[in-house]
C-alpha atoms as a PDB file:
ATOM      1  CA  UNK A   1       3.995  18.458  -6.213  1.00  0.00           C
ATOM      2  CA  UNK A   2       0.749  16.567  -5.396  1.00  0.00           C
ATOM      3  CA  UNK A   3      -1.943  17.603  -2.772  1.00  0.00           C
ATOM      4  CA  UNK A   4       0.773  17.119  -0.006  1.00  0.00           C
ATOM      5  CA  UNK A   5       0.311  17.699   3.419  1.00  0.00           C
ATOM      6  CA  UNK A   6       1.232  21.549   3.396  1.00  0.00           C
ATOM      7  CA  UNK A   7      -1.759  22.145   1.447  1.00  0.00           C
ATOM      8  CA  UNK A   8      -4.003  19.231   3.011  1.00  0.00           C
ATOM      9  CA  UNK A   9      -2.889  20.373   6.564  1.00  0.00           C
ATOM     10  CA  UNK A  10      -3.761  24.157   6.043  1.00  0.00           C
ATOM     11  CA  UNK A  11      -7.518  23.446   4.688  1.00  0.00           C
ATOM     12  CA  UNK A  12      -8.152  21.039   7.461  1.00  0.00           C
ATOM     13  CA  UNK A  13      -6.831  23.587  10.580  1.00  0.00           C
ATOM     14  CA  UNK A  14      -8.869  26.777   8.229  1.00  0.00           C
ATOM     15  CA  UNK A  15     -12.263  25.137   7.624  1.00  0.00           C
ATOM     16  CA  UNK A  16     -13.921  21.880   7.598  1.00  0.00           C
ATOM     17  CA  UNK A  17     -13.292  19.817   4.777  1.00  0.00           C
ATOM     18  CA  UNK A  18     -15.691  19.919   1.901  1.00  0.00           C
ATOM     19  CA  UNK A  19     -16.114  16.482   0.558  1.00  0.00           C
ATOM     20  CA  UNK A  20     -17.273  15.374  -2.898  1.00  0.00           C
ATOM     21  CA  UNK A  21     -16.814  12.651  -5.817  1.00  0.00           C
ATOM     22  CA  UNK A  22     -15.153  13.811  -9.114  1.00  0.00           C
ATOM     23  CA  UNK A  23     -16.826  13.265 -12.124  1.00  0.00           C
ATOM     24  CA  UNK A  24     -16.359  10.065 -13.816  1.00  0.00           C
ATOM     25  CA  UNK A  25     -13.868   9.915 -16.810  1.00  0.00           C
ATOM     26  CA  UNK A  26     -14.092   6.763 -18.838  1.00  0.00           C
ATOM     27  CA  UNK A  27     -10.979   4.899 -18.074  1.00  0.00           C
ATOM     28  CA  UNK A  28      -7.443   4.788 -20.692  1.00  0.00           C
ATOM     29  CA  UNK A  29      -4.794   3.225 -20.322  1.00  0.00           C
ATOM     30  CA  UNK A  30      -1.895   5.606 -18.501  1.00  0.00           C
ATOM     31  CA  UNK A  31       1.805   5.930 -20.154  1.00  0.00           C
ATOM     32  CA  UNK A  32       4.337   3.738 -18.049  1.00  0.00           C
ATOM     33  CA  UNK A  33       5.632   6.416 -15.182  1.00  0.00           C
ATOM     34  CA  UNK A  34       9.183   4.452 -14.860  1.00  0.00           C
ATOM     35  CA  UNK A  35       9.372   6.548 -18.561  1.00  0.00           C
ATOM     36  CA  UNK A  36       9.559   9.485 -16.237  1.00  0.00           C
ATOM     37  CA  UNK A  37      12.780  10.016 -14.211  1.00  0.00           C
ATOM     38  CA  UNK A  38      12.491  12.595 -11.459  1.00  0.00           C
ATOM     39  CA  UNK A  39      14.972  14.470  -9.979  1.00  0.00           C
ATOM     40  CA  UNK A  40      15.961  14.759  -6.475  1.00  0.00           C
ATOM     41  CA  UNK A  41      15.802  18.311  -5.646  1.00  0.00           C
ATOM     42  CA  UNK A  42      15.550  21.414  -2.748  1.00  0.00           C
ATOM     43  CA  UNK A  43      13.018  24.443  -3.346  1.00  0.00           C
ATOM     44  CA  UNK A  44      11.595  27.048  -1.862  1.00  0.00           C
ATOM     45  CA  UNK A  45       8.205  29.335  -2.217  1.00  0.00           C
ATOM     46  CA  UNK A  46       7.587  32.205  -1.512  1.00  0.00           C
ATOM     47  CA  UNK A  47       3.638  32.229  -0.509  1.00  0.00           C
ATOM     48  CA  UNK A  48       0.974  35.288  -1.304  1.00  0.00           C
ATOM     49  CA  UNK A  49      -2.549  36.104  -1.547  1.00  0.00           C
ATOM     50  CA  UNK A  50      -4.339  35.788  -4.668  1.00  0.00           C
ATOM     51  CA  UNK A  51      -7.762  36.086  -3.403  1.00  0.00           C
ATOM     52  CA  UNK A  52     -10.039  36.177  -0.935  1.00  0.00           C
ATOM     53  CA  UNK A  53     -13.678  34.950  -1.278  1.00  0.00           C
ATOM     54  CA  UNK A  54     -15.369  35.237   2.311  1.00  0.00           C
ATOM     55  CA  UNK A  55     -14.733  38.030   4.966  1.00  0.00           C
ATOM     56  CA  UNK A  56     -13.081  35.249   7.203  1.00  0.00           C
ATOM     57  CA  UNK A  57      -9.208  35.949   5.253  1.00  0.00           C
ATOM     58  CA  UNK A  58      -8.041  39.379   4.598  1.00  0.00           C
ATOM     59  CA  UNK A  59      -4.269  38.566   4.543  1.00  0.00           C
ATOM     60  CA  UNK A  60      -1.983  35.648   4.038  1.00  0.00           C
ATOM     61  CA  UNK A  61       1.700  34.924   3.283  1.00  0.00           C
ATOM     62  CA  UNK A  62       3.938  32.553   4.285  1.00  0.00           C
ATOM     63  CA  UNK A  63       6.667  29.850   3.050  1.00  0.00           C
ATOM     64  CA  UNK A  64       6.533  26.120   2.014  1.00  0.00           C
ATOM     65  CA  UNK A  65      10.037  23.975   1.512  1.00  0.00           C
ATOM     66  CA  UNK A  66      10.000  20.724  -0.420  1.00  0.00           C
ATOM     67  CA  UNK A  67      12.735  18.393  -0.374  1.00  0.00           C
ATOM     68  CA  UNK A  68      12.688  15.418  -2.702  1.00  0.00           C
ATOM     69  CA  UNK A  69      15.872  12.952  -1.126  1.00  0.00           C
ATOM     70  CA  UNK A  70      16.801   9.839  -4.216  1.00  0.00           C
ATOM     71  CA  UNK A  71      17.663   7.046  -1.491  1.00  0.00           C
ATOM     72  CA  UNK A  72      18.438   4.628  -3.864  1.00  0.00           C
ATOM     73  CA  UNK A  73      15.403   1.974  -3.436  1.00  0.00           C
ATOM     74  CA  UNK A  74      12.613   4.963  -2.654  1.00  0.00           C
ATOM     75  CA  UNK A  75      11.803   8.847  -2.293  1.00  0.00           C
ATOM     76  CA  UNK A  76      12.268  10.397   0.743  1.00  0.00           C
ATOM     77  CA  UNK A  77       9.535  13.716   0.900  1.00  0.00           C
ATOM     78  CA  UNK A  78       9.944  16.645   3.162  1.00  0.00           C
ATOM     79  CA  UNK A  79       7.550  19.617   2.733  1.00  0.00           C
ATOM     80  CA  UNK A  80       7.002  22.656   5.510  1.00  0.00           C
ATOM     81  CA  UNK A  81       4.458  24.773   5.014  1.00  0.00           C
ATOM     82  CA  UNK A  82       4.459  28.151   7.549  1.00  0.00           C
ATOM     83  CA  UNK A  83       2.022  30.375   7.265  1.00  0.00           C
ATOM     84  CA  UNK A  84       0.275  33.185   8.617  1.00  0.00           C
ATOM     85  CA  UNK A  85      -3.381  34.603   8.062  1.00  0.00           C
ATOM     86  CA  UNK A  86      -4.879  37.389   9.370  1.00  0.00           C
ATOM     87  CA  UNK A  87      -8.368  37.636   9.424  1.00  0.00           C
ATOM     88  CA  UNK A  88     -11.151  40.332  10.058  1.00  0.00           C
ATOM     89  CA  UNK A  89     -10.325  41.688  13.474  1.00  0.00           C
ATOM     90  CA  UNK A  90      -7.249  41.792  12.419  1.00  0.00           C
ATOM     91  CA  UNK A  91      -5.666  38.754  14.719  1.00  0.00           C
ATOM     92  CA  UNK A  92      -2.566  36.689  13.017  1.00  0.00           C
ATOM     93  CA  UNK A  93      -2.953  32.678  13.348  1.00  0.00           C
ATOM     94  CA  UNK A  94       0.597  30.826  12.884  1.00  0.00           C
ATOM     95  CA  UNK A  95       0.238  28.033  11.106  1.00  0.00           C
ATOM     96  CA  UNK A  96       3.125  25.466  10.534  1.00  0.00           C
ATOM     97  CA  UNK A  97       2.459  21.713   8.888  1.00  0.00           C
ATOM     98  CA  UNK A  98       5.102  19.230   8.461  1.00  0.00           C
ATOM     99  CA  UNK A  99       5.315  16.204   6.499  1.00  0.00           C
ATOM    100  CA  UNK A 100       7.867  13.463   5.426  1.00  0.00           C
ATOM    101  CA  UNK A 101       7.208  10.166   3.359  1.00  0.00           C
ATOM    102  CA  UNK A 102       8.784   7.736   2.363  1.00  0.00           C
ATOM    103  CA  UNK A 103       8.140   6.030  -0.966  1.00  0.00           C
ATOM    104  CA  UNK A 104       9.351   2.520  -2.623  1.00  0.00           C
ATOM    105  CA  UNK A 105      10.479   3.513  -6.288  1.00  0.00           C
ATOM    106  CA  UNK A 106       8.574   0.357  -7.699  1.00  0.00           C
ATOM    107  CA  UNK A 107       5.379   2.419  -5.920  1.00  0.00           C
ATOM    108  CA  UNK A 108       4.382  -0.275  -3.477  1.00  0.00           C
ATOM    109  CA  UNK A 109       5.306   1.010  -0.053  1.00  0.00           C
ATOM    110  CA  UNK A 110       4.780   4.476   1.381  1.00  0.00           C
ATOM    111  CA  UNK A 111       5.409   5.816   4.965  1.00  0.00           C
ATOM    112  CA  UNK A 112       3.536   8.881   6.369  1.00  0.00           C
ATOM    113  CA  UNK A 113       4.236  11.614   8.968  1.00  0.00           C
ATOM    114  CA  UNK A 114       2.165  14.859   9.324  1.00  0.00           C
ATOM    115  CA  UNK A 115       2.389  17.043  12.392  1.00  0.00           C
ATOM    116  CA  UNK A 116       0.264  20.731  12.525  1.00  0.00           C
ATOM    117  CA  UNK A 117       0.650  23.162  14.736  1.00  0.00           C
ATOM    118  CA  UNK A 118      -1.357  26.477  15.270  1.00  0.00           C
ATOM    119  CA  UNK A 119       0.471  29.404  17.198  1.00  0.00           C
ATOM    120  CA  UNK A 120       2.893  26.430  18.641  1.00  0.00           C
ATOM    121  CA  UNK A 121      -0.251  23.954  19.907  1.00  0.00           C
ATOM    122  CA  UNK A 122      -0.594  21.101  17.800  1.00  0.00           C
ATOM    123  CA  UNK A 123      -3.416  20.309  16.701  1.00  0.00           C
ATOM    124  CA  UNK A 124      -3.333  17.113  14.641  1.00  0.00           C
ATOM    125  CA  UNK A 125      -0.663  14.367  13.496  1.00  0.00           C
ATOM    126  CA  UNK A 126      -0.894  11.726  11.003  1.00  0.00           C
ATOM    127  CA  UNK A 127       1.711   8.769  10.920  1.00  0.00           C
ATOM    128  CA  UNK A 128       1.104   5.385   9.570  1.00  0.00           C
ATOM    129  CA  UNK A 129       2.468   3.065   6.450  1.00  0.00           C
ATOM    130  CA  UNK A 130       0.862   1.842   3.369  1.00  0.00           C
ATOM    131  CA  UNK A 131       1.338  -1.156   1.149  1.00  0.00           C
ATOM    132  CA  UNK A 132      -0.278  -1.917  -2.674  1.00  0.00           C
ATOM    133  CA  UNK A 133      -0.505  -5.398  -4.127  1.00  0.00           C
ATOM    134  CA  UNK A 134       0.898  -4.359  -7.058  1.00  0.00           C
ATOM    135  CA  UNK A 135       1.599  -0.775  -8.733  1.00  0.00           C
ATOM    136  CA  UNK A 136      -1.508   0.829  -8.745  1.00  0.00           C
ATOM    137  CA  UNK A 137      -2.909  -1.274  -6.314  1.00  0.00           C
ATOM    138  CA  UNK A 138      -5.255  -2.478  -4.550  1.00  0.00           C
ATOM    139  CA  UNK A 139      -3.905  -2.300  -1.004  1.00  0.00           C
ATOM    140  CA  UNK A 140      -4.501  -0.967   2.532  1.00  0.00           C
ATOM    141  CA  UNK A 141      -3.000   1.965   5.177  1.00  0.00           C
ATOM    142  CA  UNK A 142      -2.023   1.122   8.434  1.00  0.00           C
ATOM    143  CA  UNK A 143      -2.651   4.186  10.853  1.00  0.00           C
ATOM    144  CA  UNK A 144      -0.935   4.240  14.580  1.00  0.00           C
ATOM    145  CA  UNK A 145      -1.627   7.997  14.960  1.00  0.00           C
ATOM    146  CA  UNK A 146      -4.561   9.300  15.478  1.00  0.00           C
ATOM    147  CA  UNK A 147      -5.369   6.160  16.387  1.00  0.00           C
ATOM    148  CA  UNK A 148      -4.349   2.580  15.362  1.00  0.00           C
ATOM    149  CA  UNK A 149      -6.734   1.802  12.310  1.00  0.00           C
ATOM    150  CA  UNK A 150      -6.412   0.193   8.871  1.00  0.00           C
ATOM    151  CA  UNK A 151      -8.187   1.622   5.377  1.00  0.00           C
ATOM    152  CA  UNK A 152      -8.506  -0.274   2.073  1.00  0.00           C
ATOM    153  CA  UNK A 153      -6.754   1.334  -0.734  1.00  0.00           C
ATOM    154  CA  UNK A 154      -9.065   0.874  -4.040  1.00  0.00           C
ATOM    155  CA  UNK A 155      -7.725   0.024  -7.522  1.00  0.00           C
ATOM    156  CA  UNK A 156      -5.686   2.572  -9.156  1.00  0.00           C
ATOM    157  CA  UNK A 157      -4.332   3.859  -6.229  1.00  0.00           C
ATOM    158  CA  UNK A 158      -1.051   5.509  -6.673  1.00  0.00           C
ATOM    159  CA  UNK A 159       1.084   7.051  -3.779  1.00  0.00           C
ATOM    160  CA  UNK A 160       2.828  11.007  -3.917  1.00  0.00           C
ATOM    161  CA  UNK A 161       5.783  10.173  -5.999  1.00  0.00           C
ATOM    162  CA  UNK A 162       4.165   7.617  -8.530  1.00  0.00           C
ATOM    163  CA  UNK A 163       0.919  10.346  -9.257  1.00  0.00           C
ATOM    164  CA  UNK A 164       3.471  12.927 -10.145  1.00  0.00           C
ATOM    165  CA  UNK A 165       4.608  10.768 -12.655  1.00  0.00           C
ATOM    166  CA  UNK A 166       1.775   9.621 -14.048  1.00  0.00           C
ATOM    167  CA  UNK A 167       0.478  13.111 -14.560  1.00  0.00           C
ATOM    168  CA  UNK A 168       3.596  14.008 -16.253  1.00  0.00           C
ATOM    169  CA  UNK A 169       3.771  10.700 -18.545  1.00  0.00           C
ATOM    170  CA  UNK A 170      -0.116  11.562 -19.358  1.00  0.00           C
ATOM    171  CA  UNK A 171       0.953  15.160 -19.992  1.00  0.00           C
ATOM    172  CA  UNK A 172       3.654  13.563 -22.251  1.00  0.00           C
ATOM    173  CA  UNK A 173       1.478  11.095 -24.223  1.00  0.00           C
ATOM    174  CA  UNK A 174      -1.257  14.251 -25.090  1.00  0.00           C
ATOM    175  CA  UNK A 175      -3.752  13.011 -22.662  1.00  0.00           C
ATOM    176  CA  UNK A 176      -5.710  16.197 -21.460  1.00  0.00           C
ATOM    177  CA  UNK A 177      -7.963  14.601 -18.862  1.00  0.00           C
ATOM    178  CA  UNK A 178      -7.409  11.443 -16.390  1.00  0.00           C
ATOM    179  CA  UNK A 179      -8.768  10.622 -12.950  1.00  0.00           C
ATOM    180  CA  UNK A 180      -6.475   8.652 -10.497  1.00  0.00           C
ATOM    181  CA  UNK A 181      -7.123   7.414  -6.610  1.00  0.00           C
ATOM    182  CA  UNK A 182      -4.358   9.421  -4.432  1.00  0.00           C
ATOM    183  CA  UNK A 183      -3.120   7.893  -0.854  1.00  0.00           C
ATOM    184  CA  UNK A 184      -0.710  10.583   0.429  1.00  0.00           C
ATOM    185  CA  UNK A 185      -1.642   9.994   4.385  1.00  0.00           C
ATOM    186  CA  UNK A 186      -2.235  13.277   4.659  1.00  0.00           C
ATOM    187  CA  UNK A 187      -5.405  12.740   6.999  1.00  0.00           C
ATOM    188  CA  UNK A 188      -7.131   9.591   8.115  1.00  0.00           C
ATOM    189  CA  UNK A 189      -9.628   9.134   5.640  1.00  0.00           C
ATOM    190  CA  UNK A 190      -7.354   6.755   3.145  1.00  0.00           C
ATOM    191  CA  UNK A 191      -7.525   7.556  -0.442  1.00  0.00           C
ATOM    192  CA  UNK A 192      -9.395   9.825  -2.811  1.00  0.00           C
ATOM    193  CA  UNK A 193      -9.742  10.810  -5.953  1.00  0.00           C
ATOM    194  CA  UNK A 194      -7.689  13.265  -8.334  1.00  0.00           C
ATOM    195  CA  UNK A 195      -8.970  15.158 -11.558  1.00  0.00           C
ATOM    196  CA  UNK A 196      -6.446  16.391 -13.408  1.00  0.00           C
ATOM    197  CA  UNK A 197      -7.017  18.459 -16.660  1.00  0.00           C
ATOM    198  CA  UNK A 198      -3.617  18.758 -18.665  1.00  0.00           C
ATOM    199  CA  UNK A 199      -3.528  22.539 -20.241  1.00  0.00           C
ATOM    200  CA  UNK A 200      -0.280  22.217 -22.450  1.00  0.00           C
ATOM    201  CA  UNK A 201       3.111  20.771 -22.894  1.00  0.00           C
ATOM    202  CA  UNK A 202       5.708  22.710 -23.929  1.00  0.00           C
ATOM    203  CA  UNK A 203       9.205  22.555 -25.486  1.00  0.00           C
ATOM    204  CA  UNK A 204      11.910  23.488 -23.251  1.00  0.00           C
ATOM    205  CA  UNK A 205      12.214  27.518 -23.216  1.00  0.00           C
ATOM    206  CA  UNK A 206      14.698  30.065 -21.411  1.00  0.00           C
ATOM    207  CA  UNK A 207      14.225  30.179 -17.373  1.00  0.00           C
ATOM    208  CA  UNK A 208      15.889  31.798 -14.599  1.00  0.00           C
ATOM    209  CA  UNK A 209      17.015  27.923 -12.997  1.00  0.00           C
ATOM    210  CA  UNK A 210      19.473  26.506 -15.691  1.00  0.00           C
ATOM    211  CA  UNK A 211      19.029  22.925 -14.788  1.00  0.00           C
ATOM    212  CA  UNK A 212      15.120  23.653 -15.958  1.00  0.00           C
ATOM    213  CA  UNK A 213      16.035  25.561 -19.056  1.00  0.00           C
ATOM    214  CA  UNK A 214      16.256  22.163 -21.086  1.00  0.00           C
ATOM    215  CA  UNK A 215      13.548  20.546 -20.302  1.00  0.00           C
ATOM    216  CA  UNK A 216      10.130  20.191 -21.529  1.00  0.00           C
ATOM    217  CA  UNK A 217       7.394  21.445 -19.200  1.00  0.00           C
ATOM    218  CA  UNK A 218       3.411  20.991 -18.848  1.00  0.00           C
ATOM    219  CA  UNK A 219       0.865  23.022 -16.811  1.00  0.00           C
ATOM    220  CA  UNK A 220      -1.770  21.218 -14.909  1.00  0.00           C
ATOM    221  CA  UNK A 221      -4.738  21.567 -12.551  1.00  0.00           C
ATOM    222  CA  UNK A 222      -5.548  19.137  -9.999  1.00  0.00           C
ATOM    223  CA  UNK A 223      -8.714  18.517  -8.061  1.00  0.00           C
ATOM    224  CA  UNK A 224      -8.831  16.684  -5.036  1.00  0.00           C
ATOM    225  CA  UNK A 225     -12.482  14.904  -4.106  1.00  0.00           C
ATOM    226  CA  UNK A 226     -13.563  12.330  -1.058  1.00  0.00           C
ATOM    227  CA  UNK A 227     -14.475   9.043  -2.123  1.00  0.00           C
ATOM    228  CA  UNK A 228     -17.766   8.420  -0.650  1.00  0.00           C
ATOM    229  CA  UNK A 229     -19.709  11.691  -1.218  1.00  0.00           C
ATOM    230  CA  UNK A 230     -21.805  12.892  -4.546  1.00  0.00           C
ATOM    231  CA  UNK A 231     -20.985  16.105  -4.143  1.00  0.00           C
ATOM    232  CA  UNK A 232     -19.071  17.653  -7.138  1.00  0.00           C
ATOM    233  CA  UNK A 233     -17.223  20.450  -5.521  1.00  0.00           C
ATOM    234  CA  UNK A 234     -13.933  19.534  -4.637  1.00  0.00           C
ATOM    235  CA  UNK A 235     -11.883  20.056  -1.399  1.00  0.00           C
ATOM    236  CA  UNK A 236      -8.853  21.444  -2.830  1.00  0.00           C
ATOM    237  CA  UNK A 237      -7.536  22.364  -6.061  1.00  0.00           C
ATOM    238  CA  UNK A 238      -4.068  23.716  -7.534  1.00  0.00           C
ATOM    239  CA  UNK A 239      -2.870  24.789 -10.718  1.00  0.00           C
ATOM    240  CA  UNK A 240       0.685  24.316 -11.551  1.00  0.00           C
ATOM    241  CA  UNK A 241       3.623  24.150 -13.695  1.00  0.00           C
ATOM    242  CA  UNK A 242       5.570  20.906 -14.043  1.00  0.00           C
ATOM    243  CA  UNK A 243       9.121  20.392 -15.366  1.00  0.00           C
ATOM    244  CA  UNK A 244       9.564  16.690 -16.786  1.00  0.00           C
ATOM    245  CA  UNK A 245      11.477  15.688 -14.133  1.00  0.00           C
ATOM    246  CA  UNK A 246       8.838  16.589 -11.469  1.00  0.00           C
ATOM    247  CA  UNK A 247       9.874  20.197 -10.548  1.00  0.00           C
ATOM    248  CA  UNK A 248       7.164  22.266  -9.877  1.00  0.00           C
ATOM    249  CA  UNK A 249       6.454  26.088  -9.618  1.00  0.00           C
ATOM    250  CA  UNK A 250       4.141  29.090 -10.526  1.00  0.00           C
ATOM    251  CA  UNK A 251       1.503  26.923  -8.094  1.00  0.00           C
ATOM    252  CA  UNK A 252      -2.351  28.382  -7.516  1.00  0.00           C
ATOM    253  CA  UNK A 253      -3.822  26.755  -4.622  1.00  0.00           C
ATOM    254  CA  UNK A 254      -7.022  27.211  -4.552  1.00  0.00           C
ATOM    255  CA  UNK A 255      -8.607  26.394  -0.829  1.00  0.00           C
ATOM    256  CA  UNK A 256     -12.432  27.493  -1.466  1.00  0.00           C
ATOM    257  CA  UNK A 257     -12.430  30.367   0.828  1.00  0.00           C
ATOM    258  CA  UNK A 258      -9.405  31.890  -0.341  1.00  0.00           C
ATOM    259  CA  UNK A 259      -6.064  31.329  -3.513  1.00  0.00           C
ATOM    260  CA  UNK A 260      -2.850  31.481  -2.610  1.00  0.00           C
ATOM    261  CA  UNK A 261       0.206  31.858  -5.252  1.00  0.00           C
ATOM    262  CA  UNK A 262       3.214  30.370  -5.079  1.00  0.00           C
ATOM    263  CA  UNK A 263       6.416  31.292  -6.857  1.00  0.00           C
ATOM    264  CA  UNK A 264       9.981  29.478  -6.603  1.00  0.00           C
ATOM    265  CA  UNK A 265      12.837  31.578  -5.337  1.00  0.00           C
ATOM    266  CA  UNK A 266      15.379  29.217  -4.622  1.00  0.00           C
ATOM    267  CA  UNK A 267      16.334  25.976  -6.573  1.00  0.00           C
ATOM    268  CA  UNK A 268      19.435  23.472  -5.943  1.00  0.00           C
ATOM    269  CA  UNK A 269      19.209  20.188  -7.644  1.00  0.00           C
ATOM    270  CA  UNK A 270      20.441  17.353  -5.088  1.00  0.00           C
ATOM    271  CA  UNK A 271      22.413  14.205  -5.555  1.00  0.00           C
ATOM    272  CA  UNK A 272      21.706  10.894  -5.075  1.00  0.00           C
ATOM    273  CA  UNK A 273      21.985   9.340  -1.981  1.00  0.00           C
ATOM    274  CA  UNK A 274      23.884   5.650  -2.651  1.00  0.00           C
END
């Protein structure tokens, strides 16, 4: 679970976006991700406070689902995020963000929907397609909503489905540190740039979902960055745990002004769809 739209969605309709430029990391070559074979699956979170850093949050809780659809030739992405936050004089904002991709397995094509609504009004959709040269890219985004625009895509660039796995193939191959340019059309600003230091990776261990219980697992932590700013605080960041296969859980998104937790309770493994 990358910096999808749920999270994207909820820092852009909370605060303005903070941009920056992640520290450069001397390049290495990245373990093949078609190594990796993820796994079609339905989860839900349950969504909490952790903390709160400014007098602007004093509650929060909510849900996110994520859907992960095998369609044979690509990944088909579905993730809800609904939220509520309550802030000092004690008012409740509804927030709901919805996005579905679509993703080519060789990691050359992507489609994009976002759609955010506050207390029912929406107030911002994304849709558009994307296309790399070659895995990894270069490419470009095509935009029709919020307006019909197109974005170059640098080198490197890797789309939701294809980042997951090379963070996992990384985690696999002992790499503790790699940066890699992220297009997930979450807003209209094209790509940016992904930290990620890898904490551990673990041998497979008793847990409560026994299609997880055999599998290796790795915790991460992600930072998200612009592309064209020299600031080095990032806009977003999450800690997580990762199952080989691309199941995630025990998530700590961290949004600047406030951390939110996020735990599994429900898992079903889904089949593919040929």
């Amino acid at each position: 679970m990358r910096r999808s739209a749920a999270f994207a969605a909820l820092l852009v309709l909370l605060f303005a976006a903070r941009t920056g430029a992640a520290p450069t990391i001397p390049a290495q070559p990245i373990p093949p991700e078609a190594a990796i074979h993820l796994a079609a699956h339905r989860a839900l979170y349950k969504m909490t406070l952790d903390e709160a850093r400014s007098g602007d949050v004093v509650g929060a809780t909510g849900t996110m689902g994520y859907e992960v659809i095998d369609a044979c030739d690509g990944w088909a992405v579905r993730q809800r995020l609904d939220m509520t936050i309550t802030n000092t004089d004690g008012q409740n904002v509804h927030m709901v963000s919805d996005y579905a991709t679509w993703e080519s397995k060789d990691g050359t094509r992507f489609r994009f929907h976002v759609r955010q609504t506050t207390d029912g009004a929406v107030t911002s959709q994304t849709d558009g397609d994307a296309k790399l040269d070659r895995p990894g890219g270069p490419g470009v985004a095509h935009y029709t909503t919020p307006e019909v625009m197109t974005k170059k895509l640098p080198p490197g660039t890797l789309f939701p489905m294809a980042h997951t796995a090379a963070v996992i193939a990384a985690a696999e191959a002992d790499r503790k540190h790699l940066n890699l340019p992220l297009f997930d059309g979450t807003d209209d600003t094209g790509a940016e740039d992904s930290s990620i230091v890898v904490i551990d990776w673990k041998k497979p261990e008793a847990s409560k979902w026994p299609a997880l219980a055999a599998l290796p697992s790795t915790r991460v932590h992600i930072a998200f960055f612009g592309m064209d700013s020299d600031s080095m605080t990032p806009d977003y960041e999450v800690a997580m745990r990762y199952w080989d296969n691309g199941v995630a859980d025990d998530l700590k998104m961290d949004f600047g002004d406030f951390v939110m937790d996020a735990k599994m309770t429900n898992f079903m493994p889904l089949p593919r769809k040929c």
